[in-house]
C-alpha atoms as a PDB file:
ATOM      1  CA  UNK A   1       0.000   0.000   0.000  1.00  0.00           C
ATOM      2  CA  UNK A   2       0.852   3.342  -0.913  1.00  0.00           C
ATOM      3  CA  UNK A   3       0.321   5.025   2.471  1.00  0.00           C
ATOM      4  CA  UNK A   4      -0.387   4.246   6.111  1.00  0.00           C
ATOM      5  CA  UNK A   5      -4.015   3.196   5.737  1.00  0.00           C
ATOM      6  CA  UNK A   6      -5.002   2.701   9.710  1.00  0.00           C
ATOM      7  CA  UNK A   7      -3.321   5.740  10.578  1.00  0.00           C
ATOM      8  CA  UNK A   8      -5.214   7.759   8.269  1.00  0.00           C
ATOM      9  CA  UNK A   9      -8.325   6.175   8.799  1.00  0.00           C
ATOM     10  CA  UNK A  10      -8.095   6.844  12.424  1.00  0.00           C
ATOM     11  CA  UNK A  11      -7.405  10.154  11.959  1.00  0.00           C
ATOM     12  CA  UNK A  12     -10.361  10.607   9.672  1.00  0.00           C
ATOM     13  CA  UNK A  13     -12.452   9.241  12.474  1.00  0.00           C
ATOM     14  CA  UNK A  14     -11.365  10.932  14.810  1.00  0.00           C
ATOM     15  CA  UNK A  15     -11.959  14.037  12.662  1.00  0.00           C
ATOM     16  CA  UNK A  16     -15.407  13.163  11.172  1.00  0.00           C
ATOM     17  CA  UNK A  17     -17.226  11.240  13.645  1.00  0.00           C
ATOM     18  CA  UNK A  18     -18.084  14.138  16.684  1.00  0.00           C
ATOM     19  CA  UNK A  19     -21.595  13.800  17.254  1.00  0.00           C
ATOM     20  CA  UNK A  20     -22.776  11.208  15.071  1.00  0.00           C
ATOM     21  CA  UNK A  21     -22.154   7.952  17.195  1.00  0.00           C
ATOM     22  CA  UNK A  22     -25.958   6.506  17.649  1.00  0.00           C
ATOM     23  CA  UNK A  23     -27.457   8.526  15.454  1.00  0.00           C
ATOM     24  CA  UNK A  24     -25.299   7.568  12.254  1.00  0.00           C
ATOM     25  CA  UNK A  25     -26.417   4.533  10.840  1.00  0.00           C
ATOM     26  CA  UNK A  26     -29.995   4.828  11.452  1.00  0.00           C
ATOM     27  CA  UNK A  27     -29.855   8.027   9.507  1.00  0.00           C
ATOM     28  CA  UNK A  28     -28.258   6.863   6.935  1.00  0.00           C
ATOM     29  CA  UNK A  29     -30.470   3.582   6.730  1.00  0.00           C
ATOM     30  CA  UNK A  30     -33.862   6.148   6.858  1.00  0.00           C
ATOM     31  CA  UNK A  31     -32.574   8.446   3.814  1.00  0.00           C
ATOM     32  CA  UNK A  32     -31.411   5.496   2.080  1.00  0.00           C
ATOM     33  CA  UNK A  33     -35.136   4.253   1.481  1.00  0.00           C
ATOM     34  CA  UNK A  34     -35.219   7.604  -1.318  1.00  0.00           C
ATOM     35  CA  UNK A  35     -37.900   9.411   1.128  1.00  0.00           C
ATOM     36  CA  UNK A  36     -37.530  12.798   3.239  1.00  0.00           C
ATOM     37  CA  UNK A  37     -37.076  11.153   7.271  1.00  0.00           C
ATOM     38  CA  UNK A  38     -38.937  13.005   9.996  1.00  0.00           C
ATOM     39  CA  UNK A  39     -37.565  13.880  13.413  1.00  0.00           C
ATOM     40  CA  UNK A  40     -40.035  11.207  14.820  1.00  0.00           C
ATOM     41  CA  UNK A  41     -38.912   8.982  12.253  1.00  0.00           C
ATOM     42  CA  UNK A  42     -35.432   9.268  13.369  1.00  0.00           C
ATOM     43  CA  UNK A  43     -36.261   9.060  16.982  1.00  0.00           C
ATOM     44  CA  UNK A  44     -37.781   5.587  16.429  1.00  0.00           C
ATOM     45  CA  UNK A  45     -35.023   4.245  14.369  1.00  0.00           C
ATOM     46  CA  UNK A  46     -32.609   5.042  16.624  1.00  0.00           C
ATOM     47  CA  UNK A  47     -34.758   4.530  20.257  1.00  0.00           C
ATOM     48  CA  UNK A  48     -33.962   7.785  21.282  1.00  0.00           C
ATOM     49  CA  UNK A  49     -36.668  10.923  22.455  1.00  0.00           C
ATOM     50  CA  UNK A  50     -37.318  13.284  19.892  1.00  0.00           C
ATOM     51  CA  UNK A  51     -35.632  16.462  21.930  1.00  0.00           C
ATOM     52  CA  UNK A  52     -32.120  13.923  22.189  1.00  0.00           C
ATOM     53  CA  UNK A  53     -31.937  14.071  18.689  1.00  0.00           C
ATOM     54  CA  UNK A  54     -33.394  17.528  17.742  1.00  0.00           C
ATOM     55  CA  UNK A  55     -30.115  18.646  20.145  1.00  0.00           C
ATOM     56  CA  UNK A  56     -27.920  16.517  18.450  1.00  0.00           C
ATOM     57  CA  UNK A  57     -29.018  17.520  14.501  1.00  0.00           C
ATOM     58  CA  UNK A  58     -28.668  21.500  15.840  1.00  0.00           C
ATOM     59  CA  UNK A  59     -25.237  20.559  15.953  1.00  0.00           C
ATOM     60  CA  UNK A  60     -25.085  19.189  12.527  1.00  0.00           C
ATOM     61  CA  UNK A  61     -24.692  22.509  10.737  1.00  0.00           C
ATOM     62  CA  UNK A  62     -24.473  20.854   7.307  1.00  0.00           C
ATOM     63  CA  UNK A  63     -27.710  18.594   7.736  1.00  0.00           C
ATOM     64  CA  UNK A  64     -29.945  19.269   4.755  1.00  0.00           C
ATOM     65  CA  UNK A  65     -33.625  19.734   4.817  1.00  0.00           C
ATOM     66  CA  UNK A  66     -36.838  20.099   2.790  1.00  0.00           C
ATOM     67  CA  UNK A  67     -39.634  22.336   3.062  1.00  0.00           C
ATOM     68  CA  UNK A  68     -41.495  20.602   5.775  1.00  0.00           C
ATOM     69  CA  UNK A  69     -38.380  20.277   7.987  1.00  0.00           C
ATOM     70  CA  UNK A  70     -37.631  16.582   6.925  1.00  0.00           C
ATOM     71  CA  UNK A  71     -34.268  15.461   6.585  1.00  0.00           C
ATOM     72  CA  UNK A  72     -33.223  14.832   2.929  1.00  0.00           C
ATOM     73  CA  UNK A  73     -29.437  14.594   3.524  1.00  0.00           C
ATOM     74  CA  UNK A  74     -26.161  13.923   5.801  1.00  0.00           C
ATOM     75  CA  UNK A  75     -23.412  12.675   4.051  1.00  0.00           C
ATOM     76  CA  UNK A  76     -25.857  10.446   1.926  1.00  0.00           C
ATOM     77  CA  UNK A  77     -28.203  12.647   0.093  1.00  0.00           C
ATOM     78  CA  UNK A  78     -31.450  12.796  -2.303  1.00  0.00           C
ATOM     79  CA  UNK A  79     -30.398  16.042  -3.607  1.00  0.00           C
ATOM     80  CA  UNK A  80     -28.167  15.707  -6.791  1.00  0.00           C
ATOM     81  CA  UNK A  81     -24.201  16.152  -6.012  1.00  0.00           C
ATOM     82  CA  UNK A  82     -21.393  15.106  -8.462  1.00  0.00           C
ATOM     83  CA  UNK A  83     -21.216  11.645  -6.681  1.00  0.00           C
ATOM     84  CA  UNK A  84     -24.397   9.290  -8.165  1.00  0.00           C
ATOM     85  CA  UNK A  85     -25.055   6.701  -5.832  1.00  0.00           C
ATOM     86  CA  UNK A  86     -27.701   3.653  -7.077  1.00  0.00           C
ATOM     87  CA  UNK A  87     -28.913   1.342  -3.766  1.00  0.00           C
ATOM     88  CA  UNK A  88     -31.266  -0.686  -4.071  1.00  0.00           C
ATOM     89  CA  UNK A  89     -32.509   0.670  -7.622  1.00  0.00           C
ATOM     90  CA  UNK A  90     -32.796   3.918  -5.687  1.00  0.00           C
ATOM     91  CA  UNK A  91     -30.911   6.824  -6.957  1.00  0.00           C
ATOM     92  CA  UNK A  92     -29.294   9.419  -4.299  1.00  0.00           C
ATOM     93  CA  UNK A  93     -26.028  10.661  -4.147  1.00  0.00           C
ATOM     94  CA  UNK A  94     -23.358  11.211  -1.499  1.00  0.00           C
ATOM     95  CA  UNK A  95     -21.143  14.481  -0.504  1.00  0.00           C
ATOM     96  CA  UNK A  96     -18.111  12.882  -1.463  1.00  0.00           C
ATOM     97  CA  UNK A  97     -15.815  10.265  -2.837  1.00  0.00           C
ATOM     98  CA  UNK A  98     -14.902   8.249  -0.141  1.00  0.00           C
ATOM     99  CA  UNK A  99     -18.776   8.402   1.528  1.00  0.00           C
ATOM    100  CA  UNK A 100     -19.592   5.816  -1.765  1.00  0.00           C
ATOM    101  CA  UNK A 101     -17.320   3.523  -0.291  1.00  0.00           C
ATOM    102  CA  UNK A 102     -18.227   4.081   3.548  1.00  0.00           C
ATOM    103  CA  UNK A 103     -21.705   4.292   3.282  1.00  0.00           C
ATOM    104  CA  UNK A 104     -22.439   0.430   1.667  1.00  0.00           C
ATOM    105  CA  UNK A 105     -20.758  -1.030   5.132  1.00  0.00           C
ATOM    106  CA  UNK A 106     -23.448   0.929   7.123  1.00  0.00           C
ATOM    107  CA  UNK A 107     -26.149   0.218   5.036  1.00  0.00           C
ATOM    108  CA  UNK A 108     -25.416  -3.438   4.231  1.00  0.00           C
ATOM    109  CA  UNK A 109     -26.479  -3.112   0.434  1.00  0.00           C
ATOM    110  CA  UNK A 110     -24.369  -3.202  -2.606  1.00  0.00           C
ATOM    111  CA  UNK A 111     -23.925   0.323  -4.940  1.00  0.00           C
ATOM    112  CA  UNK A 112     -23.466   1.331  -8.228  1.00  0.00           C
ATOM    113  CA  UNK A 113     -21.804   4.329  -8.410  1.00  0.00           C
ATOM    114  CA  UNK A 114     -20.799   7.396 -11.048  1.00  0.00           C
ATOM    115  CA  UNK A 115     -18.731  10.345 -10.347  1.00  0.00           C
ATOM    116  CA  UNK A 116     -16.566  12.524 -13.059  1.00  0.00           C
ATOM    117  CA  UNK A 117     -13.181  13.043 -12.743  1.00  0.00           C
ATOM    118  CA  UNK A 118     -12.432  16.120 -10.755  1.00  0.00           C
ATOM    119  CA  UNK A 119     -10.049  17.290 -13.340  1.00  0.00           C
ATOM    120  CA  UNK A 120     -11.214  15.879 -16.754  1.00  0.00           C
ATOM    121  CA  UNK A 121     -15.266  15.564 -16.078  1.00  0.00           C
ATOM    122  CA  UNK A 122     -14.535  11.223 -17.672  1.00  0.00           C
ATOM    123  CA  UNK A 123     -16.778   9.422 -16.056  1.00  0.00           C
ATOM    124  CA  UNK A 124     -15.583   6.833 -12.671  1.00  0.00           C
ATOM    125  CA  UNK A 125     -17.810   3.721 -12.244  1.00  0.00           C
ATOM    126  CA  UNK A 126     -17.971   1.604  -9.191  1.00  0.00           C
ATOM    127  CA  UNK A 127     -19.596  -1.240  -7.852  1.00  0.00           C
ATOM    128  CA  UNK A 128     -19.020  -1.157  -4.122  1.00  0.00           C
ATOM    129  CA  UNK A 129     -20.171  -4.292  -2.357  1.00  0.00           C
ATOM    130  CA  UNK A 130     -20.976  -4.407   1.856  1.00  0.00           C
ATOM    131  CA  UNK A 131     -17.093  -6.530   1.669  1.00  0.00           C
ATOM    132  CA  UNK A 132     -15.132  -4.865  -0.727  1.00  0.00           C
ATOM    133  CA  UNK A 133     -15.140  -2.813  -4.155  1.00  0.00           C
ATOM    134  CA  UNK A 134     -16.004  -5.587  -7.215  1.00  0.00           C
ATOM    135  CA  UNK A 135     -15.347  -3.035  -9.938  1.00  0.00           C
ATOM    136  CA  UNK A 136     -13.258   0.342 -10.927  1.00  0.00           C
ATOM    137  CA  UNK A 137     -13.593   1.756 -14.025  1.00  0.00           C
ATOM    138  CA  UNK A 138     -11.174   2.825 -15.187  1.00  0.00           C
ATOM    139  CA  UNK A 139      -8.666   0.731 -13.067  1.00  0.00           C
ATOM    140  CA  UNK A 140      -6.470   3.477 -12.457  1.00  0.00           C
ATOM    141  CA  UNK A 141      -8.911   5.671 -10.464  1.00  0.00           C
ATOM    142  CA  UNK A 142      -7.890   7.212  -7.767  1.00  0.00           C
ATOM    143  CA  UNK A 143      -9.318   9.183  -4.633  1.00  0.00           C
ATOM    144  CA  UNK A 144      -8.269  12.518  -3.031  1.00  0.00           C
ATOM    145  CA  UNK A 145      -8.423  13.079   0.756  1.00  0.00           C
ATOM    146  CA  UNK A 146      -8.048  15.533   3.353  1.00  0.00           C
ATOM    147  CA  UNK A 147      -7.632  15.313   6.934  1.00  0.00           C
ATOM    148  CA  UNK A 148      -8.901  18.295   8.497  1.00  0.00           C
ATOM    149  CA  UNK A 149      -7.863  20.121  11.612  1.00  0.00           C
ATOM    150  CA  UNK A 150     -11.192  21.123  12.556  1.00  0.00           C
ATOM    151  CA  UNK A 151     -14.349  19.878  11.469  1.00  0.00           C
ATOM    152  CA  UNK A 152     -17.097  22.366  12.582  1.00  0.00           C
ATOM    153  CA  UNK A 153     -18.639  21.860   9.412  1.00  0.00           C
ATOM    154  CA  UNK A 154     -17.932  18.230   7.543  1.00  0.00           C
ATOM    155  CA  UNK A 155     -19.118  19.051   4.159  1.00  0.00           C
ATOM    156  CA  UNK A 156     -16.725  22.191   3.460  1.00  0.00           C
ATOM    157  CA  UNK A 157     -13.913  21.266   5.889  1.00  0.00           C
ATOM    158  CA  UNK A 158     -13.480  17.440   4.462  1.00  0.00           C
ATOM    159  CA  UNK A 159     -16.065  16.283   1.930  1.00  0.00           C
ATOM    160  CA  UNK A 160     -15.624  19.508  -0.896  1.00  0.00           C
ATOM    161  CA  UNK A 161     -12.005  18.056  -0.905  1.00  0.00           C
ATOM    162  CA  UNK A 162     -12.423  14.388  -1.601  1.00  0.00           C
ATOM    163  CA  UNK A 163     -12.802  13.641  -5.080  1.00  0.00           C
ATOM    164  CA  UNK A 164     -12.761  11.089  -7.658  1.00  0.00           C
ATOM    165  CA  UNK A 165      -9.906  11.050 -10.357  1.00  0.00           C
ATOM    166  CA  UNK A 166      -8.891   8.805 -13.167  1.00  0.00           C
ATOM    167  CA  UNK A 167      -5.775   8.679 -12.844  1.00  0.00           C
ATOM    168  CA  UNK A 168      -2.437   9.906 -10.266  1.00  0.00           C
ATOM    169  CA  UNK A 169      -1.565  11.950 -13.371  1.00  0.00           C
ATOM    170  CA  UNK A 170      -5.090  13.710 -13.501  1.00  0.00           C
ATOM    171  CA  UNK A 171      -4.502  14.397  -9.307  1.00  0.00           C
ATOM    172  CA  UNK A 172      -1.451  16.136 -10.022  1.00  0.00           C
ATOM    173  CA  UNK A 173      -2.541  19.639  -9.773  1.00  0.00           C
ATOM    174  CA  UNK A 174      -4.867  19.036  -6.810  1.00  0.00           C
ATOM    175  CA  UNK A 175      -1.728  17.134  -5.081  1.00  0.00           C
ATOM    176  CA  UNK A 176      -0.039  20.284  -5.663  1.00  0.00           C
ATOM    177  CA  UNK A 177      -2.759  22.965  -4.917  1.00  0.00           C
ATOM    178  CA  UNK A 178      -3.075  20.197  -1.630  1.00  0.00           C
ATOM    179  CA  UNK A 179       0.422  19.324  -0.394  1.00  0.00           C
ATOM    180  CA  UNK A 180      -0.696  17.993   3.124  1.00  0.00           C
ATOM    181  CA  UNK A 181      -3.448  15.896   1.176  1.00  0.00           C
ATOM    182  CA  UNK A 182      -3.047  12.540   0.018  1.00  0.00           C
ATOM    183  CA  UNK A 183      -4.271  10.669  -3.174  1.00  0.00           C
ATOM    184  CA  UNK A 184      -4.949   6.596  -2.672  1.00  0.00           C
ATOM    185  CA  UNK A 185      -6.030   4.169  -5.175  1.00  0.00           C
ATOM    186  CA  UNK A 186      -9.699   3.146  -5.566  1.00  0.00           C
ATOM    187  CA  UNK A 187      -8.872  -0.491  -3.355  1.00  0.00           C
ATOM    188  CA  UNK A 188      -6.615   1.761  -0.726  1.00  0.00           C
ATOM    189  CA  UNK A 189      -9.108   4.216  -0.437  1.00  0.00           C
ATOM    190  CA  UNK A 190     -11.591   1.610   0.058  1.00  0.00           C
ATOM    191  CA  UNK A 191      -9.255  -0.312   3.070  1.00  0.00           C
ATOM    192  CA  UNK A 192      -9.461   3.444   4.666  1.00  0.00           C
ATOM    193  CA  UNK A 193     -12.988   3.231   4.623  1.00  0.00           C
ATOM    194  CA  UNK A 194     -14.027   0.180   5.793  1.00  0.00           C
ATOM    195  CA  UNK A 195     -12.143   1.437   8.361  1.00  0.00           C
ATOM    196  CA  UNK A 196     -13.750   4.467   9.215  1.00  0.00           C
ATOM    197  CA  UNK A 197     -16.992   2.770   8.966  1.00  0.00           C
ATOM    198  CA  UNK A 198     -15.846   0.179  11.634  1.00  0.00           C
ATOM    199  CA  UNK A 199     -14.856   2.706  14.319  1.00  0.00           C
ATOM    200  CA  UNK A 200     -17.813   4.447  13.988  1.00  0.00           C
ATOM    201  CA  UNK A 201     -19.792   1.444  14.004  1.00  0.00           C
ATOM    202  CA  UNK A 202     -17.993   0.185  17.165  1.00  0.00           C
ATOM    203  CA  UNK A 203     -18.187   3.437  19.022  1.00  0.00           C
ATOM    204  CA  UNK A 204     -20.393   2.722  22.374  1.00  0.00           C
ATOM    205  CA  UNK A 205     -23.993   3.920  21.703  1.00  0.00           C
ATOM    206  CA  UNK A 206     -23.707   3.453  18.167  1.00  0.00           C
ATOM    207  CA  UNK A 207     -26.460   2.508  16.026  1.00  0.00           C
END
């Protein structure tokens, strides 16, 4: 492997996780079903009262919402973003590169999933299975990553930095616009997040 993948996946963790212990995967299980989650919702799911998590989604800056005041995104999304992301014939779409490979652990379910090349716009292809990636196209895709310092708000300190390319070669500029990032093969990047998605699942009080 190209870089120390435990390491860095602990120090994502560490980084990302904050207040999302119990409230994580049944979040992400609710918006996967392709329907807007209520606060009660939520508070069933994860067998906590609705004021516990009202407090805890006030300090989720970047949580998205509809209309009504339902919940239509965190980290796993039914708005459009550049990352496509097919589960169970249902199409959202996640806030970043390395969420399409985290997000199939919590949920349990296979993805297809499309995302252009940050620097060329050529299409990436994946299909990410609950135990490992089963296909990259092309082969030589790569992923960008972060680690931020401080993580007051995920999506613009972390996920607006973590991008699909198709090659090292086409990473070259963000490596160098990025010098403290780091750029990992599709399969690398996916070892990272497996492992991200274990701590968090591990965590006492989660899910």
């Amino acid at each position: 492997m190209t870089a120390d993948i435990p390491s860095l996946a602990g120090k994502l963790s560490d980084a990302l996780t904050s207040a999302l212990p119990w409230i994580w995967q049944p979040l992400l299980r609710l918006l996967a079903q392709g329907q807007p989650v209520t606060i009660e919702q939520l508070a069933s799911a994860a067998g906590r009262p609705g004021d516990e998590v009202r407090q805890v989604l006030a300090e989720l800056p970047d949580t998205e919402y509809d209309e009504q005041g339902r919940i239509v995104g965190y980290g796993l999304s039914q708005r459009p973003t550049q990352h496509r992301f097919t589960v169970e014939g249902r199409e959202l779409y996640t806030w970043c590169a390395l969420d399409t490979l985290i997000f199939p652990v919590a949920l349990g379910s296979s993805a297809e999933v499309e995302s252009p090349c940050h620097a060329t716009g050529t299409p990436v292809r994946l299909t990410v299975q609950p135990d490992g990636v089963a296909a990259v196209d092309p082969p030589t895709a790569v992923v960008s990553i972060v680690t931020p310092q401080q993580c007051t708000s995920v999506r613009s300190a972390f996920c607006n930095e973590v991008h699909f390319f198709v090659s090292p070669e086409a990473a070259r500029q963000w490596r160098s616009e990025h010098p403290g990032g780091t750029v990992l093969p599709v399969v690398e990047a996916d070892v990272a997040a497996r492992e991200i998605a274990r701590q968090r699942l591990s965590q006492p009080g989660c899910c």
